[in-house]
Protein backbone atom coordinates (compact mmCIF):
# COMPACT_ATOMS: atom_id res chain seq x y z
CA UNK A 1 63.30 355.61 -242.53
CA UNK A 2 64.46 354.33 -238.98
CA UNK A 3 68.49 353.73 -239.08
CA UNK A 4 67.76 351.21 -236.04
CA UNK A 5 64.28 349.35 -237.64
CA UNK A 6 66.69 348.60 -240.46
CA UNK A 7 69.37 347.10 -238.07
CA UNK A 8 67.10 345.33 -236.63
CA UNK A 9 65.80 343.56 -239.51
CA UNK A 10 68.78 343.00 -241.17
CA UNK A 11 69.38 339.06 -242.70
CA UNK A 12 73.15 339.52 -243.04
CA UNK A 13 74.51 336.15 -241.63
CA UNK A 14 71.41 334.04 -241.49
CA UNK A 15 72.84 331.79 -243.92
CA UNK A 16 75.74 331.03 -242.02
CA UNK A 17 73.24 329.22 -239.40
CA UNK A 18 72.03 327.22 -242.35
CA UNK A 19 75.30 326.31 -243.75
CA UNK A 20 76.53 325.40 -239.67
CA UNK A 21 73.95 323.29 -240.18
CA UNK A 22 74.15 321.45 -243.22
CA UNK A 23 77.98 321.18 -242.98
CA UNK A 24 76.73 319.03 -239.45
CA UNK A 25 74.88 317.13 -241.48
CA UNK A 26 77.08 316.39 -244.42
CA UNK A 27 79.63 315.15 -241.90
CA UNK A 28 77.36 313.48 -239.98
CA UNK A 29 76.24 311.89 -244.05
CA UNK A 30 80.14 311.39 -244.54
CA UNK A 31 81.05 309.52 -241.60
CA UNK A 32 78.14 307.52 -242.31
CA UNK A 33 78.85 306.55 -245.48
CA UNK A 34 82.67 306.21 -245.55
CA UNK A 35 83.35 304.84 -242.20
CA UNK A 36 80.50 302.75 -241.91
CA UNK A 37 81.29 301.58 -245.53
CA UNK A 38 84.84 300.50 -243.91
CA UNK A 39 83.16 298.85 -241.14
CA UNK A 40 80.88 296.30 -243.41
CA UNK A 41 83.86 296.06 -246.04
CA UNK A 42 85.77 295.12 -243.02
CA UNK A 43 82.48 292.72 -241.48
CA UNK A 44 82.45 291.15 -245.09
CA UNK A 45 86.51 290.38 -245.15
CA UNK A 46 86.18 288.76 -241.61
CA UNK A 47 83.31 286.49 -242.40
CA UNK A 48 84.89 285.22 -245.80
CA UNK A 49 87.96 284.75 -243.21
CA UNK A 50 86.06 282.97 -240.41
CA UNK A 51 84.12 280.54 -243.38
CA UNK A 52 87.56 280.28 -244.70
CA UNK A 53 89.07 279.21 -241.32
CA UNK A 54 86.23 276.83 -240.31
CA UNK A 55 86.62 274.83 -243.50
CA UNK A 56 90.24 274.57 -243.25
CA UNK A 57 89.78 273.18 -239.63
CA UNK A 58 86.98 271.23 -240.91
CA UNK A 59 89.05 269.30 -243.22
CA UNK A 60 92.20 268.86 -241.02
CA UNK A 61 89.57 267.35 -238.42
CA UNK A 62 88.61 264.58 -241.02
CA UNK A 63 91.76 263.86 -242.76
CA UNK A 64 94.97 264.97 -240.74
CA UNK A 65 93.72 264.11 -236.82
CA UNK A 66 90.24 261.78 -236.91
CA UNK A 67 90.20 261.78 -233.32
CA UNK A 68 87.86 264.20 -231.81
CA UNK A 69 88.23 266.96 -229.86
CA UNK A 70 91.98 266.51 -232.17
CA UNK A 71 94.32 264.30 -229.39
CA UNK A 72 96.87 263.02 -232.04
CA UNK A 73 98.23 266.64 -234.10
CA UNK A 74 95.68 269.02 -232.17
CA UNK A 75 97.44 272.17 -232.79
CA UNK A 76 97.71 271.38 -236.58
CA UNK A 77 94.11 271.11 -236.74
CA UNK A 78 94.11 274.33 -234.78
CA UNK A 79 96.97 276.27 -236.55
CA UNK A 80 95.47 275.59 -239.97
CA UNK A 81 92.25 277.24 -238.93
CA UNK A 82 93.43 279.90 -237.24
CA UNK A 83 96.65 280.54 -240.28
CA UNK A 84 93.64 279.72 -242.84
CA UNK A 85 91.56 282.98 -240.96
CA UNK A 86 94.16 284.82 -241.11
CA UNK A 87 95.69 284.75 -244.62
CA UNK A 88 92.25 285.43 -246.00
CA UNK A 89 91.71 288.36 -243.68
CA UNK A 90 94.77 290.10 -244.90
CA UNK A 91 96.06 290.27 -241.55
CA UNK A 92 99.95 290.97 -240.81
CA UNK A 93 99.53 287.88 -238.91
CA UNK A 94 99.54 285.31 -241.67
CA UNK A 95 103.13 283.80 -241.79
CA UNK A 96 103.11 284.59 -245.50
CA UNK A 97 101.62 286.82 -247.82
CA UNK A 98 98.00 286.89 -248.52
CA UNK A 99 96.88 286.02 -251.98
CA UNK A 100 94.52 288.79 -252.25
CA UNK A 101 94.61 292.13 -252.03
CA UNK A 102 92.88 293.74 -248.79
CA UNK A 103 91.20 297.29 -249.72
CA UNK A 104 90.52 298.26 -245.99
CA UNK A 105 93.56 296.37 -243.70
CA UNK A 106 96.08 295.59 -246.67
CA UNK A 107 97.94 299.79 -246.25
CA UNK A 108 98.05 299.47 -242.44
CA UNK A 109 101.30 297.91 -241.60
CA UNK A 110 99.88 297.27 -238.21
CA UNK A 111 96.85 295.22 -239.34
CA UNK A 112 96.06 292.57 -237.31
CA UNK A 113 93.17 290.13 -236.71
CA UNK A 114 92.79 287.50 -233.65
CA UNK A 115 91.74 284.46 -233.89
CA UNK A 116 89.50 281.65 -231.75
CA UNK A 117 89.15 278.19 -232.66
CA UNK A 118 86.83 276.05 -230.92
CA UNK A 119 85.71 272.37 -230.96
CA UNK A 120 82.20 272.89 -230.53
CA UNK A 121 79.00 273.00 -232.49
CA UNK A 122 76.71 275.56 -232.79
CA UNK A 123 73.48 274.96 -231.01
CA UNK A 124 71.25 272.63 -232.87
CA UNK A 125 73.98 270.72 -234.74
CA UNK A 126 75.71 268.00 -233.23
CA UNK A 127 78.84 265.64 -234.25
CA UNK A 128 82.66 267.03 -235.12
CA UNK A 129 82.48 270.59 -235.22
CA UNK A 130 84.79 273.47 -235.37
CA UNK A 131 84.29 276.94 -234.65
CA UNK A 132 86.06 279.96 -235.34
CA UNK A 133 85.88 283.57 -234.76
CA UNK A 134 87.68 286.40 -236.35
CA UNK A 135 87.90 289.46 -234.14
CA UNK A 136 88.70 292.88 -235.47
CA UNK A 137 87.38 294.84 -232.59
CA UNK A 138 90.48 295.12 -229.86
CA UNK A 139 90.03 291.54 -228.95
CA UNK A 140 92.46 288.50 -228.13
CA UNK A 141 92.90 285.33 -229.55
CA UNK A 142 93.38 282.31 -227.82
CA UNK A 143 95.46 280.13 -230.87
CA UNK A 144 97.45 283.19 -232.07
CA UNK A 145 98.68 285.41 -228.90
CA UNK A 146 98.42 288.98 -229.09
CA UNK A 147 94.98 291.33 -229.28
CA UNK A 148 93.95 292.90 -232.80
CA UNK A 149 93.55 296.52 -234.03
CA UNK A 150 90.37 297.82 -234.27
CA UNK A 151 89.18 299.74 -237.58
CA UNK A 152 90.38 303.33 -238.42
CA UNK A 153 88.06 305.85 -238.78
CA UNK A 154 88.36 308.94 -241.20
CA UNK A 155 86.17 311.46 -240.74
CA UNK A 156 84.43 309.93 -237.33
CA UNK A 157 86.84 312.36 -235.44
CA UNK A 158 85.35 315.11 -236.77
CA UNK A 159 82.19 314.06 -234.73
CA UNK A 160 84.76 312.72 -231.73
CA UNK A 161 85.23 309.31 -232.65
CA UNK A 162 88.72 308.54 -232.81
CA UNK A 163 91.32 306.24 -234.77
CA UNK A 164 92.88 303.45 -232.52
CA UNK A 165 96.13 304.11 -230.63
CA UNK A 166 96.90 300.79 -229.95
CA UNK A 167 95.82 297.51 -230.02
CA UNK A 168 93.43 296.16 -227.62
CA UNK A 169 92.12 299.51 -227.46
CA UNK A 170 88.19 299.79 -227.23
CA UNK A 171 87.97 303.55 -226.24
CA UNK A 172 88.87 304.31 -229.95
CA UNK A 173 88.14 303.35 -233.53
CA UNK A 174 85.11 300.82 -234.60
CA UNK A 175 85.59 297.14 -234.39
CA UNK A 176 83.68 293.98 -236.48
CA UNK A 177 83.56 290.17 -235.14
CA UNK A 178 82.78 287.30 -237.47
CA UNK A 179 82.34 283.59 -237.05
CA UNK A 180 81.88 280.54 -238.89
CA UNK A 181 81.33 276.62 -237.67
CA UNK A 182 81.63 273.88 -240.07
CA UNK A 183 81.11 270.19 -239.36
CA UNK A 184 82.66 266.70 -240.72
CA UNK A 185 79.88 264.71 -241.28
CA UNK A 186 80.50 260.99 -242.10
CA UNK A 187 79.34 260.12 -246.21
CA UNK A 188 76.72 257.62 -246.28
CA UNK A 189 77.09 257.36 -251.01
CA UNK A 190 80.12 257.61 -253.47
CA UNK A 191 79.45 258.97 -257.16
CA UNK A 192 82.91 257.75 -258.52
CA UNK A 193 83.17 253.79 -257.65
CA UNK A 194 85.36 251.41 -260.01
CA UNK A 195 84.43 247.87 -260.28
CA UNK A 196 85.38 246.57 -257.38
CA UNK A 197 83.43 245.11 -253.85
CA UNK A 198 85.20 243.57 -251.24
CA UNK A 199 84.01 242.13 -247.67
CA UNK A 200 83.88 243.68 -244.26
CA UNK A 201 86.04 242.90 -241.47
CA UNK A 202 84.82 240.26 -239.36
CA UNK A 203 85.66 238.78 -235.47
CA UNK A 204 87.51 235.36 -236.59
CA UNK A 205 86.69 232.00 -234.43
CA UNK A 206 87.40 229.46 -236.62
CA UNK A 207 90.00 227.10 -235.32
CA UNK A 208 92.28 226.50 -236.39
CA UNK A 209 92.30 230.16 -238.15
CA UNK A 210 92.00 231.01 -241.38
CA UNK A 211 91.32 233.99 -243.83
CA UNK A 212 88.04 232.95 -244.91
CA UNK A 213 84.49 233.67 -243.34
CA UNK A 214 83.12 231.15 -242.27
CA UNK A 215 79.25 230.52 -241.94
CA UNK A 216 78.14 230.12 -238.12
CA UNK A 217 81.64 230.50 -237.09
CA UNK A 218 82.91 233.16 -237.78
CA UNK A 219 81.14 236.80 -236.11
CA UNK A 220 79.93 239.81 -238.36
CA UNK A 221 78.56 243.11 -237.11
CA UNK A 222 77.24 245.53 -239.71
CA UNK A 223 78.47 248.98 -238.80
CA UNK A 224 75.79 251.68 -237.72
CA UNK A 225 76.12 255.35 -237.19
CA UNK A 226 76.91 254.54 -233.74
CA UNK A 227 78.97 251.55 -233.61
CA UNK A 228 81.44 250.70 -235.70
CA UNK A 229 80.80 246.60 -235.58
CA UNK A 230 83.48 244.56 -236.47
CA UNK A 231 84.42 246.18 -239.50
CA UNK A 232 87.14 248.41 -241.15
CA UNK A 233 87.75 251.52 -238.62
CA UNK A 234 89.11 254.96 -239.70
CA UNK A 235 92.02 255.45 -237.35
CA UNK A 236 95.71 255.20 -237.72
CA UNK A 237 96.66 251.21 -237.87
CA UNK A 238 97.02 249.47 -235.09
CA UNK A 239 94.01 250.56 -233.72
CA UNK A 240 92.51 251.40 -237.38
CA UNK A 241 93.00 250.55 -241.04
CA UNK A 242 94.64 253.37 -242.51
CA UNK A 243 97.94 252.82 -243.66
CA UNK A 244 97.64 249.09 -243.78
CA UNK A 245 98.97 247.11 -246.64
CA UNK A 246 95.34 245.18 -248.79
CA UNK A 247 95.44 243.16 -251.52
CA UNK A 248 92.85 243.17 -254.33
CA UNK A 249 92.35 240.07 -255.66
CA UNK A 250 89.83 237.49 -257.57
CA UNK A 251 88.80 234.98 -255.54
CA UNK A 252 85.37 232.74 -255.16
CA UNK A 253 86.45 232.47 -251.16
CA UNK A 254 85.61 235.25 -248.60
CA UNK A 255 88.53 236.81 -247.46
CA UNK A 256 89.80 240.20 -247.10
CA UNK A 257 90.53 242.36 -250.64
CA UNK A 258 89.05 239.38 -252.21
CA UNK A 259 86.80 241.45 -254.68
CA UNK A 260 83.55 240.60 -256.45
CA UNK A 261 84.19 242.24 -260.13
CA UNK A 262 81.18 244.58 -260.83
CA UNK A 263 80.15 246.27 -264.26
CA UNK A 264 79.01 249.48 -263.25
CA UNK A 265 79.03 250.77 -266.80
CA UNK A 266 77.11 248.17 -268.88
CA UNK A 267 74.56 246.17 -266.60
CA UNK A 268 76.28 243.25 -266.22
CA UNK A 269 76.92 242.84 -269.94
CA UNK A 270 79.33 245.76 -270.40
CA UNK A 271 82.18 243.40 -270.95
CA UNK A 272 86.10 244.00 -271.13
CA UNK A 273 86.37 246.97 -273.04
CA UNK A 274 83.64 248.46 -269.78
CA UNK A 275 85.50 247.57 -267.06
CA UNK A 276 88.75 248.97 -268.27
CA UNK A 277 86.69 252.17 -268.93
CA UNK A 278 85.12 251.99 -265.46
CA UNK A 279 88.53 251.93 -263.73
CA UNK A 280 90.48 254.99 -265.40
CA UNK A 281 87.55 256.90 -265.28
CA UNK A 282 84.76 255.66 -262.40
CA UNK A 283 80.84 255.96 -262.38
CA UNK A 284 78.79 258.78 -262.37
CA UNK A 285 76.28 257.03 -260.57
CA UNK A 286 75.70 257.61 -257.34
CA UNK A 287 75.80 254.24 -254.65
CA UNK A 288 74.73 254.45 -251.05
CA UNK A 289 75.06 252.43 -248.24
CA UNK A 290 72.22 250.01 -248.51
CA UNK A 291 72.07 249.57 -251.71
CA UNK A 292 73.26 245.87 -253.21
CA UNK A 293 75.41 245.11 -256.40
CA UNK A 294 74.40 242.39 -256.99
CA UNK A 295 72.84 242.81 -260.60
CA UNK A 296 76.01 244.25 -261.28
CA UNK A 297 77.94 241.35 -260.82
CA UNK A 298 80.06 240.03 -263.66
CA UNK A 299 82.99 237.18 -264.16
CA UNK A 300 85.60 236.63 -266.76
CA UNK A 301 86.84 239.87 -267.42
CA UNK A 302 89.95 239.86 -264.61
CA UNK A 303 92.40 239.71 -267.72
CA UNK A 304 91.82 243.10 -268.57
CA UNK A 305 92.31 244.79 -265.21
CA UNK A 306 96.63 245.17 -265.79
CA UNK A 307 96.40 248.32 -268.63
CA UNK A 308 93.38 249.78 -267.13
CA UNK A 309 95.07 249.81 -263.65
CA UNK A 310 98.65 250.65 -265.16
CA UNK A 311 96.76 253.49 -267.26
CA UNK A 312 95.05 254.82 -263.61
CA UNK A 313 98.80 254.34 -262.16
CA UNK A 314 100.64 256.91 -264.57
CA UNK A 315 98.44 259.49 -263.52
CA UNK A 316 100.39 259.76 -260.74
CA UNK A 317 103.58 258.26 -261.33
CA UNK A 318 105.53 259.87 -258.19
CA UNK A 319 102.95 259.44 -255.52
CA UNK A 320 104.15 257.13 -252.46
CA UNK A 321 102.40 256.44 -249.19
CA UNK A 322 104.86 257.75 -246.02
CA UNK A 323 104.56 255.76 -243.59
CA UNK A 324 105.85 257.63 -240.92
CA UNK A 325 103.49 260.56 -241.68
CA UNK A 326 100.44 258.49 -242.47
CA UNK A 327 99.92 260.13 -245.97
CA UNK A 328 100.57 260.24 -249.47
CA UNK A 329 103.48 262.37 -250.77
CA UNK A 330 105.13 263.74 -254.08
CA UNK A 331 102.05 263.58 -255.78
CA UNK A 332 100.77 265.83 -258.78
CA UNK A 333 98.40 267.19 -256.26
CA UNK A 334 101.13 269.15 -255.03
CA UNK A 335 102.32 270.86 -258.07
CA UNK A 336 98.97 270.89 -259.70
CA UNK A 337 100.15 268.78 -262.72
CA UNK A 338 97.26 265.80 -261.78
CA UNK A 339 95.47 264.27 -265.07
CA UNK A 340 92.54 262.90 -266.05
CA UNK A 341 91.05 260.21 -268.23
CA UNK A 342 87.02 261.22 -269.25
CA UNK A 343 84.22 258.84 -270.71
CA UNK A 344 82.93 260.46 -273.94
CA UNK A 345 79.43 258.98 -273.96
CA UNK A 346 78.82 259.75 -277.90
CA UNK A 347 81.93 257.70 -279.15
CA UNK A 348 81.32 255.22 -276.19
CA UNK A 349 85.50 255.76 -275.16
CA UNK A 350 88.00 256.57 -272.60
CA UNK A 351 89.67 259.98 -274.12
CA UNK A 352 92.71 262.15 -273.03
CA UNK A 353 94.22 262.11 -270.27
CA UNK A 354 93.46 265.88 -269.39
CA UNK A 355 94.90 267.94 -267.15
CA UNK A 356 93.07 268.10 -263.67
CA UNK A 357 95.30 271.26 -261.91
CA UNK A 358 92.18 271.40 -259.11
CA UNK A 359 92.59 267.79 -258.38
CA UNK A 360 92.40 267.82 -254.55
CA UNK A 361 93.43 264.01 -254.15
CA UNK A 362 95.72 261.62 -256.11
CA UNK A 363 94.37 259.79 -259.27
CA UNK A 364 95.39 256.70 -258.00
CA UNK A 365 93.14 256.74 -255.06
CA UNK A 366 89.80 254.99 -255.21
CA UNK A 367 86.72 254.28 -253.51
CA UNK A 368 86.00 250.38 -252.79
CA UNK A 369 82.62 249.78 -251.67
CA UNK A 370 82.48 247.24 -248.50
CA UNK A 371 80.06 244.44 -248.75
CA UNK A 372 77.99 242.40 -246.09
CA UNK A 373 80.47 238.98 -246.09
CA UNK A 374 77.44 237.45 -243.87
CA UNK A 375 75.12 238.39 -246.33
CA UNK A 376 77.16 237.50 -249.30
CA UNK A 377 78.39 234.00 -247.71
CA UNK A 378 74.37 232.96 -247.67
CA UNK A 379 73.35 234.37 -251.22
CA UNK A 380 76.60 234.62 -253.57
CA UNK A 381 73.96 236.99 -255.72
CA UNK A 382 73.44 239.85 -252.58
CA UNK A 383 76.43 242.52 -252.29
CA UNK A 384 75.03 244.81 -250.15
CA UNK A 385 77.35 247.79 -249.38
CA UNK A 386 77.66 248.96 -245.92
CA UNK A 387 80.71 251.41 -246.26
CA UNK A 388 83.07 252.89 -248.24
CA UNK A 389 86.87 252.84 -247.92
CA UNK A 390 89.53 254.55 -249.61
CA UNK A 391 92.14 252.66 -251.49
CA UNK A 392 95.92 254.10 -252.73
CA UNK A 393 97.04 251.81 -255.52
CA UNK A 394 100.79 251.01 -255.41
CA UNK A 395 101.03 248.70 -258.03
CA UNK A 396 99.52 245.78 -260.28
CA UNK A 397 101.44 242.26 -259.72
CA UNK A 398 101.18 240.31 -263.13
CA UNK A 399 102.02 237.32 -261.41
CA UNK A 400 99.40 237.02 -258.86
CA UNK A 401 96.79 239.22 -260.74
CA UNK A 402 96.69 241.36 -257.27
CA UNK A 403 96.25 244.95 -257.03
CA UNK A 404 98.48 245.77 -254.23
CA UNK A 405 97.62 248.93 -252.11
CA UNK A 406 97.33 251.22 -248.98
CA UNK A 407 93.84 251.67 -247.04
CA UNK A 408 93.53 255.51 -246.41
CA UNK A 409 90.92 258.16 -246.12
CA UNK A 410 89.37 259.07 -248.90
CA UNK A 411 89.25 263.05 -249.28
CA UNK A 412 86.97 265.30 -251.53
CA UNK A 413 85.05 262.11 -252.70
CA UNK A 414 82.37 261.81 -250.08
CA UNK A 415 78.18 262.43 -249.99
CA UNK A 416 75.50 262.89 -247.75
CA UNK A 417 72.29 260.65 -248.82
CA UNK A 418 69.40 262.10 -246.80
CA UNK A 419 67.36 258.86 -245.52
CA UNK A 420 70.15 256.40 -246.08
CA UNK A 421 71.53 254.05 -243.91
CA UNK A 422 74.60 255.94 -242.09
CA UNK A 423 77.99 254.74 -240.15
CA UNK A 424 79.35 256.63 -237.68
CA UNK A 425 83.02 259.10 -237.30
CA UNK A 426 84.79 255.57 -236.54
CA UNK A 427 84.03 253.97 -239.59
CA UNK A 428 83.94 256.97 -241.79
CA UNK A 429 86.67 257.02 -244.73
CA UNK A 430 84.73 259.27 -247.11
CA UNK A 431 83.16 262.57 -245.15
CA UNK A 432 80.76 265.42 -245.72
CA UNK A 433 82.55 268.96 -244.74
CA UNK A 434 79.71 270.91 -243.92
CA UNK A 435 79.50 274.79 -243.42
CA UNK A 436 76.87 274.45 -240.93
CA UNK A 437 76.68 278.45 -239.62
């Protein structure tokens, strides 16, 4: 036996080459798994943010600043995308504290996201869009100073990849970026309409003047998705509608808030006992613009509007319109204490009210479609909608069988008929919010 042939092929320590080797590789595995896992945790969090953020934007665009890019309360459009992002994020940005817990940002005390928010649409889309990004990656915002902090890795140092020292920094850590656009699109149909029609505005040249349209004197333009005509407008009053006082009222003349009584429930026979149903609880059925009322024209019926309308009324007991702010205040809305009144179709009857806590908009705002008053002043039988307006009831006057109101925007109560007629942004009180990428 040779003392040095058995040196020589000695396998003492071979293994720990293999186990070098597959140690590499189960870190290599590790860092795969557990920091990449924190990077699409993270990628997932900051989408669901951005969505978040572009919706909230989204509906301050069509409700709390119609002008567009925002001119009248820009940065709240801006701030409640942007404080929207961040809250849902998890970020130690959002001015209170999130409502879900944050697996991957919630135990860093120095968590922070940025956020963008844009007024532009993404390509192939056009209209009122907003656009948000959500950076997690080092970057800036523009609408809430200060970079973010990039991810924290925990066993990508091992392989030289660090942990962030500070924010802004890219030379360390791993970073995600997410965006979202969403778009207000005007609603061309209503699914929830009480039995009510009233005329368009019209351009008045009779002389001397008067409230009533008059054939071959008086002007009508229908509106069109790119012109608003001559009828109601969606902006703040003077320029627009909202917030101006309207009157509904039975009368044979033309006139504004002069309705034409509808039976949307029974054909035209539905009777007393329908109507009242159809205004504490609406239609199912859904009504575009274009369509015509007509065969759902009834008369005789006006004396049992008062309960039906008191009944909608102490839904919402509390609910006022501010005038100074343009909106409706101390409603159930805001505590989530809003009822309901429901059609059972078995007994044929109005039951409850129910409680609605995800009611999104007072009870005692409706949706009044707008009628042709050219149209209607030739052929008392053709109602032909051609918009939809949103109506706050303040009250029912016994004495002059009026129910009084405020014109508004009507929120979480619009729809988007594909092929129908369409108005445009200006004449838009119902919209579409649309999460379009």
């Amino acid at each position: 036996m040779h003392p040095i042939m058995n040196r020589t092929a000695s396998e003492r320590g071979a293994v720990l080459v293999q186990a070098a080797i597959v140690l590499l590789v189960l870190i290599a595995f590790t860092t795969f798994v557990f920091d990449h896992g924190v990077l699409w945790v993270a990628r997932n969090q900051a989408q669901t943010a951005a969505d978040a953020g572009a919706l909230a934007g989204a509906i301050a665009l069509a409700f709390d600043d119609t002008t567009y890019p925002p001119s009248i309360h820009p940065d709240q459009v801006k701030l409640s995308a942007a404080y929207t992002a961040l809250c849902a994020s998890g970020s130690s940005s959002c001015p209170g504290t999130p409502t879900a817990a944050n697996p991957v940002w919630g135990a860093q005390s120095s968590a922070a996201s940025a956020v963008d928010v844009l007024f532009e649409c993404p390509p192939g889309y056009s209209g009122r869009c907003i656009r948000v990004n959500v950076y997690r990656n080092g970057q800036s915002g523009t609408v809430i100073p200060g970079p973010s902090w990039m991810l924290p890795t925990f066993f990508g140092p091992l392989l030289g990849l660090q942990s962030p020292t500070a924010a802004g920094s890219f030379a360390n850590g791993q970073g995600v970026k997410a965006t979202a656009s969403a778009r207000v699109d005007p609603a061309n149909a209503a699914d929830c309409l009480r039995p009510f029609a009233i005329p368009d505005l019209w351009v008045e040249h009779s002389v001397p003047t008067n409230t009533v349209f008059n054939v071959g004197t008086d002007v009508y333009a229908t509106p069109t998705a790119s012109d608003p005509g001559t009828g109601y407008v969606a902006k703040l009053s003077p320029a627009g509608q909202v917030g101006m006082d309207l009157v509904l009222k039975s009368d044979a003349n033309i006139s504004p808030g002069a309705y034409r009584l509808l039976d949307l429930v029974g054909g035209t026979g539905g009777g007393a006992s329908s109507l009242a149903a159809n205004i504490e609880t609406c239609t199912a059925d859904v009504y575009g613009i274009g369509d015509n009322l007509g065969s759902h024209l009834q008369n005789g019926n006006e004396a049992s509007l008062d309960d039906a309308i008191w009944n909608l009324w102490l839904l919402d007991p509390t609910a006022e319109w501010d005038d100074y702010e343009q909106k409706i205040i101390n409603s159930c809305v805001d505590t989530h204490t809003c009822q309901k009144y429901v059609w059972d179709a078995a007994s044929k009857k109005v039951t409850g009210p129910y409680d609605d806590p995800t009611a999104t908009i007072s009870p005692r705002v409706i949706a009044l479609p707008i009628y042709n008053p050219a149209k209607q002043a030739a052929d008392s039988s053709d109602v032909e909608i051609v918009n939809f307006l949103g109506f706050f009831i303040s009250y029912y006057d016994y004495d002059d069988k009026g129910v009084h109101g405020i014109v508004t925007l009507k929120p979480g109560g619009g729809q988007k008929r594909e092929g129908g007629a369409e108005v445009g942004a200006a004449s838009a009180f119902m919209n579409v919010i649309q999460l379009v990428r």
